[in-house]
C-alpha atoms as a PDB file:
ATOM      1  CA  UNK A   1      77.863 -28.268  -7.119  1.00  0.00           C
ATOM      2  CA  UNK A   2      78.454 -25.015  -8.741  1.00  0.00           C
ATOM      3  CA  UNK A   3      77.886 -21.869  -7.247  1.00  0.00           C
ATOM      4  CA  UNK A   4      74.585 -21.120  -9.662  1.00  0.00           C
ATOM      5  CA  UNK A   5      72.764 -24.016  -8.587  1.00  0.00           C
ATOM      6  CA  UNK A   6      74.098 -23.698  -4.986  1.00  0.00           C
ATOM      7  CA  UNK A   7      72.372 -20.136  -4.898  1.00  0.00           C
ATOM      8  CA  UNK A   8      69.357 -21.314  -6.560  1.00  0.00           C
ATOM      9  CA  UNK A   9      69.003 -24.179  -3.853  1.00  0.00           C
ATOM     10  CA  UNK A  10      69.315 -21.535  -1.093  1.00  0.00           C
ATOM     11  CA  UNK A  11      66.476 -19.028  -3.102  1.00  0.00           C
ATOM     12  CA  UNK A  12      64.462 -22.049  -3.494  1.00  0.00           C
ATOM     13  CA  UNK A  13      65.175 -22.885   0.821  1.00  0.00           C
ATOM     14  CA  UNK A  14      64.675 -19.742   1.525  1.00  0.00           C
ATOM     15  CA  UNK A  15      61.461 -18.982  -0.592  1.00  0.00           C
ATOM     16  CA  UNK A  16      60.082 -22.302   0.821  1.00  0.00           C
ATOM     17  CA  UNK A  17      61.026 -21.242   3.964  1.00  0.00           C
ATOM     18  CA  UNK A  18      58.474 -17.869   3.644  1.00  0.00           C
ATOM     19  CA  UNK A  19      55.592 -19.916   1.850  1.00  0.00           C
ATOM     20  CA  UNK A  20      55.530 -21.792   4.742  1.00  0.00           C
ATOM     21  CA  UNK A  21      55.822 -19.381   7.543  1.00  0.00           C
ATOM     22  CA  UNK A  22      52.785 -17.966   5.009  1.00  0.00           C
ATOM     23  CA  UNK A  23      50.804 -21.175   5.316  1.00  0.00           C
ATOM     24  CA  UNK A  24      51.456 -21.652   9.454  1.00  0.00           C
ATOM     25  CA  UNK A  25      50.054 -17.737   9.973  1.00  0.00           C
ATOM     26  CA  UNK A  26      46.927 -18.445   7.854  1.00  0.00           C
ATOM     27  CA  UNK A  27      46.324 -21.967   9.151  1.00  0.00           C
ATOM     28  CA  UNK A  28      46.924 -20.324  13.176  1.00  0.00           C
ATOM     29  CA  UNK A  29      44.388 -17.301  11.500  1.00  0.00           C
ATOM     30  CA  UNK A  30      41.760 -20.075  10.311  1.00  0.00           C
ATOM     31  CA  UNK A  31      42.209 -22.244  13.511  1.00  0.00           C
ATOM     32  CA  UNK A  32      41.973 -18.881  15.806  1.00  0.00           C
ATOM     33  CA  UNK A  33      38.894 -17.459  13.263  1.00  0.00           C
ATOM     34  CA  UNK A  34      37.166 -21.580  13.509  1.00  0.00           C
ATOM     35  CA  UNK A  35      37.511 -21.486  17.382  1.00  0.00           C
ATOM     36  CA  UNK A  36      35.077 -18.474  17.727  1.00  0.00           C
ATOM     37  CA  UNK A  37      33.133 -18.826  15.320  1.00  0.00           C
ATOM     38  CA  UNK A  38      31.996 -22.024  15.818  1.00  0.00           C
ATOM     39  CA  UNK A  39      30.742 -21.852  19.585  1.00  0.00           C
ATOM     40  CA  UNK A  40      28.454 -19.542  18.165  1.00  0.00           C
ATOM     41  CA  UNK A  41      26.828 -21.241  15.632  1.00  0.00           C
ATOM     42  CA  UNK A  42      26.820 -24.391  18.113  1.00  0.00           C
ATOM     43  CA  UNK A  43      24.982 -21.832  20.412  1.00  0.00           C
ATOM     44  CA  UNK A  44      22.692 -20.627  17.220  1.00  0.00           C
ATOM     45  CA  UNK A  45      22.060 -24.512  16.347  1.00  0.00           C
ATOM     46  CA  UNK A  46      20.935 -25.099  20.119  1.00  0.00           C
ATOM     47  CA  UNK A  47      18.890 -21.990  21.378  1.00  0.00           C
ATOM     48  CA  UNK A  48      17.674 -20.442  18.543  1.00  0.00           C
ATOM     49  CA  UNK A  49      15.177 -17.405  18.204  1.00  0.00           C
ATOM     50  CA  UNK A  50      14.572 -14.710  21.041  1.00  0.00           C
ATOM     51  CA  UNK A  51      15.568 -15.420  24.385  1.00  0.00           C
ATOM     52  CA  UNK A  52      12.312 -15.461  26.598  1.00  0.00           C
ATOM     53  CA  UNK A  53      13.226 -12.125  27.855  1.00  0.00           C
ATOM     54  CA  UNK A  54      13.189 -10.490  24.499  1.00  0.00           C
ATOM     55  CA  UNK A  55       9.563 -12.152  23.712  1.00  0.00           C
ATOM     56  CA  UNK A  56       8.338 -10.870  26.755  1.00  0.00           C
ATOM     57  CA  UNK A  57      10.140  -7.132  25.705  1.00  0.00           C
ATOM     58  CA  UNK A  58       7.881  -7.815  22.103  1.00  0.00           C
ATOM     59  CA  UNK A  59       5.195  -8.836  23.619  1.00  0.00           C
ATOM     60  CA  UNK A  60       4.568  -6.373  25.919  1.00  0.00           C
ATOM     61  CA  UNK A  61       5.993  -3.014  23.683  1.00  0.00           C
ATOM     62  CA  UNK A  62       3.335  -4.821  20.968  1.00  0.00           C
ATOM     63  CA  UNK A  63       0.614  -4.829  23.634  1.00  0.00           C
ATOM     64  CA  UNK A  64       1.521  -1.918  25.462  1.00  0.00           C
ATOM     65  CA  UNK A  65       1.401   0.199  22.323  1.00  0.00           C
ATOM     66  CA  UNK A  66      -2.382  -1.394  21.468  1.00  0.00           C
ATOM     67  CA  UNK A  67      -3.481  -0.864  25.148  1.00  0.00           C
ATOM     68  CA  UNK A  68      -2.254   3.136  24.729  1.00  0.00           C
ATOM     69  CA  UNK A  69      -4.098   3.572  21.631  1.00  0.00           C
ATOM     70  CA  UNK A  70      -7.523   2.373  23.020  1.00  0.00           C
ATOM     71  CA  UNK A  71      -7.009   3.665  26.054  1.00  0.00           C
ATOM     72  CA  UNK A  72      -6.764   7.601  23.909  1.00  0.00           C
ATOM     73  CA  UNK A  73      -9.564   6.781  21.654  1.00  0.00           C
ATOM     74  CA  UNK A  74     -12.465   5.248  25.022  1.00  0.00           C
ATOM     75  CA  UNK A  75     -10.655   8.786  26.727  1.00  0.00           C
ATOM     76  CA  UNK A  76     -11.567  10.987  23.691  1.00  0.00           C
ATOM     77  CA  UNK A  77     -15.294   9.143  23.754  1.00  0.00           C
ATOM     78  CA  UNK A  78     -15.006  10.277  28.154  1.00  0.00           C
ATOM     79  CA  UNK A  79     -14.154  14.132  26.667  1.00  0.00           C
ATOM     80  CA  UNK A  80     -16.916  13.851  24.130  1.00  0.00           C
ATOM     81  CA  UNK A  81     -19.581  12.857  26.574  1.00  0.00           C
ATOM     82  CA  UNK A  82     -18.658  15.915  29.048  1.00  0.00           C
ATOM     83  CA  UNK A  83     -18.204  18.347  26.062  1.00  0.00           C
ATOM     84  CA  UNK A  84     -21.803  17.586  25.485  1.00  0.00           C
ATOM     85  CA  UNK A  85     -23.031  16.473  28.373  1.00  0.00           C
ATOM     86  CA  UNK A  86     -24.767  13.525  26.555  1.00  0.00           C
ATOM     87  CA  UNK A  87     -23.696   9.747  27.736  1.00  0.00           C
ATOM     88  CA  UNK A  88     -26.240   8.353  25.083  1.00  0.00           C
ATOM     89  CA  UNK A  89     -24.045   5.829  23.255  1.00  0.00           C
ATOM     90  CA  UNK A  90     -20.969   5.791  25.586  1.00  0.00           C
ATOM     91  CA  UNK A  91     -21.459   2.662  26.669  1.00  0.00           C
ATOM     92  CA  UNK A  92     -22.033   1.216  23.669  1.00  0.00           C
ATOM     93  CA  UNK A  93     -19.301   2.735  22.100  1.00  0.00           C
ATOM     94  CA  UNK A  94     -16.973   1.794  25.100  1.00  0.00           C
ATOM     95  CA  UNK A  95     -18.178  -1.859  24.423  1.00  0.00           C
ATOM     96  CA  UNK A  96     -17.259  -1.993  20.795  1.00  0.00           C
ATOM     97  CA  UNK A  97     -13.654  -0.529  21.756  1.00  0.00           C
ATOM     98  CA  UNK A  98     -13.376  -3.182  24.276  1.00  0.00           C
ATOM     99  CA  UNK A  99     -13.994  -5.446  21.592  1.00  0.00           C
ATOM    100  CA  UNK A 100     -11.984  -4.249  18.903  1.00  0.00           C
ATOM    101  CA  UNK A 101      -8.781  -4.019  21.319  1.00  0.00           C
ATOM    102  CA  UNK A 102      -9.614  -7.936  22.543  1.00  0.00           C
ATOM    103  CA  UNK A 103      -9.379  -8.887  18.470  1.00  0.00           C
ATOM    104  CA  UNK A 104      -6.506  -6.622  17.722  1.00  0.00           C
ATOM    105  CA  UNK A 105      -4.380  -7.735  20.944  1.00  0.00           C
ATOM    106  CA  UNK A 106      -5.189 -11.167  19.502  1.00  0.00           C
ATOM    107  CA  UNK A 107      -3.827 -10.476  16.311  1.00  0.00           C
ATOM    108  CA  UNK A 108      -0.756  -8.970  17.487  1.00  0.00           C
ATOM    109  CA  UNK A 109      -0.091 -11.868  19.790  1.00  0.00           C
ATOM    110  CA  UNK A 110      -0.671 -14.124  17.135  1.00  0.00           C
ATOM    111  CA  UNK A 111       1.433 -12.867  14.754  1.00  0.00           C
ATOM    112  CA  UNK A 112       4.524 -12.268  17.853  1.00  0.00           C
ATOM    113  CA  UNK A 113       4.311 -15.934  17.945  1.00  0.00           C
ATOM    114  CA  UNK A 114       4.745 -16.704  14.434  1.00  0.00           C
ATOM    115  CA  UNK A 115       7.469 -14.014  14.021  1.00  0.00           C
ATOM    116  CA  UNK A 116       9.426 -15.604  17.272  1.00  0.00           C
ATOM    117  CA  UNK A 117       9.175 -19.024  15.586  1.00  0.00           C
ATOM    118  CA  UNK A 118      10.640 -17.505  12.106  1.00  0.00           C
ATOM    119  CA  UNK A 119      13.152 -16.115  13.734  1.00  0.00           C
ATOM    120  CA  UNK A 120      13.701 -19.588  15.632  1.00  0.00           C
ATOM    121  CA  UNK A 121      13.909 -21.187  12.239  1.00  0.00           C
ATOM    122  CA  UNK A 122      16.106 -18.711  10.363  1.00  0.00           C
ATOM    123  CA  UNK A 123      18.779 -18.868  12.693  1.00  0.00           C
ATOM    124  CA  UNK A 124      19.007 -22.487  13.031  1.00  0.00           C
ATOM    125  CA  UNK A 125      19.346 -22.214   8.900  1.00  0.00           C
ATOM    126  CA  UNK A 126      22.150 -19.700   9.348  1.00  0.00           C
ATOM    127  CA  UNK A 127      24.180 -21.770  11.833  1.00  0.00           C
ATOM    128  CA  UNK A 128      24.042 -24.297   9.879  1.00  0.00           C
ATOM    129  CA  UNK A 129      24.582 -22.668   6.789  1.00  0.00           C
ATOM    130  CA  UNK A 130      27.376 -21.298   8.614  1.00  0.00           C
ATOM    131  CA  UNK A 131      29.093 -24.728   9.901  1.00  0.00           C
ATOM    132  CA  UNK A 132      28.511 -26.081   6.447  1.00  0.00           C
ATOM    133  CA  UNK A 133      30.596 -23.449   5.117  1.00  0.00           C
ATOM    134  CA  UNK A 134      33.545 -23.990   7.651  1.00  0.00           C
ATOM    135  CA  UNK A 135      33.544 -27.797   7.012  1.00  0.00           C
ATOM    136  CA  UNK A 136      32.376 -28.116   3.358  1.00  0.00           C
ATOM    137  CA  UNK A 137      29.973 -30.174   4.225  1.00  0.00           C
ATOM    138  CA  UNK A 138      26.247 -30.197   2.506  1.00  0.00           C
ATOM    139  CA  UNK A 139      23.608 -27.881   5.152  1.00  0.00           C
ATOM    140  CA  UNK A 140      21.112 -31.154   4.350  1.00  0.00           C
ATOM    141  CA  UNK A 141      23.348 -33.356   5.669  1.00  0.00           C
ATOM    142  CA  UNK A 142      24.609 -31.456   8.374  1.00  0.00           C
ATOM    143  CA  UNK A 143      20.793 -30.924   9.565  1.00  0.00           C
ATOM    144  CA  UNK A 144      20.420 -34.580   9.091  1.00  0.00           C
ATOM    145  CA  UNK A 145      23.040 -35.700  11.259  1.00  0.00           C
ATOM    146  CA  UNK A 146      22.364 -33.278  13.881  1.00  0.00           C
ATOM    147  CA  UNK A 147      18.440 -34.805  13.802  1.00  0.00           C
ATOM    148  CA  UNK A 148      17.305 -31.378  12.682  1.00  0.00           C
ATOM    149  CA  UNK A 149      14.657 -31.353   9.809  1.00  0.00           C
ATOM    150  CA  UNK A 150      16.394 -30.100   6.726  1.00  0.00           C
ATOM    151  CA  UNK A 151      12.856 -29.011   4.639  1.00  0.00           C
ATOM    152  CA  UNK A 152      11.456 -27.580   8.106  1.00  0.00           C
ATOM    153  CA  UNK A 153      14.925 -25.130   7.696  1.00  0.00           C
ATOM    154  CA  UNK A 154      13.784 -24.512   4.294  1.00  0.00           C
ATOM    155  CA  UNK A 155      17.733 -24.655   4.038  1.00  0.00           C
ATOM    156  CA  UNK A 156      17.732 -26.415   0.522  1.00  0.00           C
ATOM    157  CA  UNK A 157      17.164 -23.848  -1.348  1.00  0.00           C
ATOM    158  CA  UNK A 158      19.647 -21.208   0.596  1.00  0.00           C
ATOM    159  CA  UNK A 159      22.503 -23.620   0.403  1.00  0.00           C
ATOM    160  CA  UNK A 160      22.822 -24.003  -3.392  1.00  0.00           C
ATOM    161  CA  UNK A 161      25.937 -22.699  -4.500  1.00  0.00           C
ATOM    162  CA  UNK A 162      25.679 -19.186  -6.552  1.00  0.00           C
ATOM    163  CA  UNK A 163      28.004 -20.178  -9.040  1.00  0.00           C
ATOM    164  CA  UNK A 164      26.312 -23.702 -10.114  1.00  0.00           C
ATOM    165  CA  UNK A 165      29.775 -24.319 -12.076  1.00  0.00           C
ATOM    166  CA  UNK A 166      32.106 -23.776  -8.659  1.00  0.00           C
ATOM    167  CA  UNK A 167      33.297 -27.135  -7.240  1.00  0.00           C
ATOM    168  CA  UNK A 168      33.948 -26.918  -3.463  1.00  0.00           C
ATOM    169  CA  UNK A 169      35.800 -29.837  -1.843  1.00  0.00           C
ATOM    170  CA  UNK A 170      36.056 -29.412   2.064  1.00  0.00           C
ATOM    171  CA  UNK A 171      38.624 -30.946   4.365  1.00  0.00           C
ATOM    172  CA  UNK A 172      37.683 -29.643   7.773  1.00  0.00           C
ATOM    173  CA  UNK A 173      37.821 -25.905   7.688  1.00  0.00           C
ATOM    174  CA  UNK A 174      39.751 -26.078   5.126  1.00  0.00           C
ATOM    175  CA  UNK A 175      37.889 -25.880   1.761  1.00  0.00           C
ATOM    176  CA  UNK A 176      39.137 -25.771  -1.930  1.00  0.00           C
ATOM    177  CA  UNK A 177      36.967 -24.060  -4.363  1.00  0.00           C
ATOM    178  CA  UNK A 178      37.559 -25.247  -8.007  1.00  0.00           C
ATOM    179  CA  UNK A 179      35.965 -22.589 -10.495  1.00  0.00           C
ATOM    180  CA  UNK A 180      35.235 -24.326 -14.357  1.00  0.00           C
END
C-alpha cells in the first residue's frame, strides 16, 4: 500500500471512529431522554385530569368565592334594613338571594365537572400524542391498541402532520423524517 492511501485509510478509521462515538452519545441521550419521558406519559395515559385533591381545591375556591359574594350582598340587605329601620322586603329579598346562589353554585359545579373531564381528555390526547411521537407510530392506532377511543380523544385531527408533504418512518424511538 502506499503511504497516501495508508493515511487516507487511517482518516477514514479515525473519522469513523468519531461518527460513531457521535451516534453511541446521541443514541445513550435518546435512550436516557425515552426512559423519562415515557413513565410520564404512561402515567398521563392512566390517571388523567386533576387528581381528586385538586377538584376538591376547584371546587371549593369556585364555591367558596360564590358563598362570599352572597354572603356581602344578604349582609348589605342586614345594613340596609338597620340604616332604615324598615325589614319590609328583607325576607323576601333574602329568599331570592338564597335562590340565585342555589342556581349559580349549580352552574359553577356544573361547569367544574365538565372542565375536570376536558382536562381528563386533553391529557390522555397529549400522552398519546406524545408516545406516538417517540415511536412513530399513528395516535389512532396507538389509542386503539391501548382500548382507548380515538374520536372520544378528538386526537385525529391534532395528530396530522403540519407539513402534509413530510414522510416520517419510525423504528422505536428512533424516527426518520423524509421532507419532499
Amino acid at each position: 500500500m502506499s503511504r497516501a492511501s495508508t493515511q487516507t485509510a487511517q482518516y477514514t478509521d479515525q473519522e469513523r471512529a468519531a461518527i460513531d462515538a457521535t451516534n453511541q452519545q446521541l443514541l445513550a441521550q435518546q435512550n436516557a431522554l425515552g426512559n423519562s419521558v415515557i413513565p410520564a406519559y404512561q402515567n398521563m395515559l392512566a390517571n388523567p385530569g386533576y387528581t381528586q385533591a385538586q377538584q376538591a381545591a376547584i371546587t371549593g375556591a369556585t364555591q367558596g368565592s360564590l358563598a362570599s359574594a352572597f354572603n356581602a350582598l344578604s349582609q348589605r340587605a342586614a345594613n340596609q334594613v338597620a340604616r332604615t329601620n324598615n325589614s319590609a322586603g328583607f325576607s323576601d329579598t333574602l329568599d331570592q338571594l338564597a335562590r340565585s346562589q342555589a342556581q349559580q353554585q349549580s352552574t359553577a359545579a356544573d361547569q367544574n365537572q365538565i372542565a375536570f373531564a376536558n382536562n381528563a381528555q386533553q391529557q390522555q390526547a397529549r400522552a398519546l400524542q406524545g408516545l406516538s411521537g417517540l415511536y412513530g407510530v399513528d395516535a389512532n392506532m396507538l389509542a386503539r391498541t391501548l382500548g382507548i377511543p380515538a374520536d372520544l380523544l378528538n386526537v385525529r385531527a391534532r395528530v396530522t402532520p403540519a407539513n402534509a408533504d413530510s414522510l416520517h418512518l419510525g423504528f422505536g424511538p428512533v424516527g426518520l423524517n423524509l421532507g419532499f
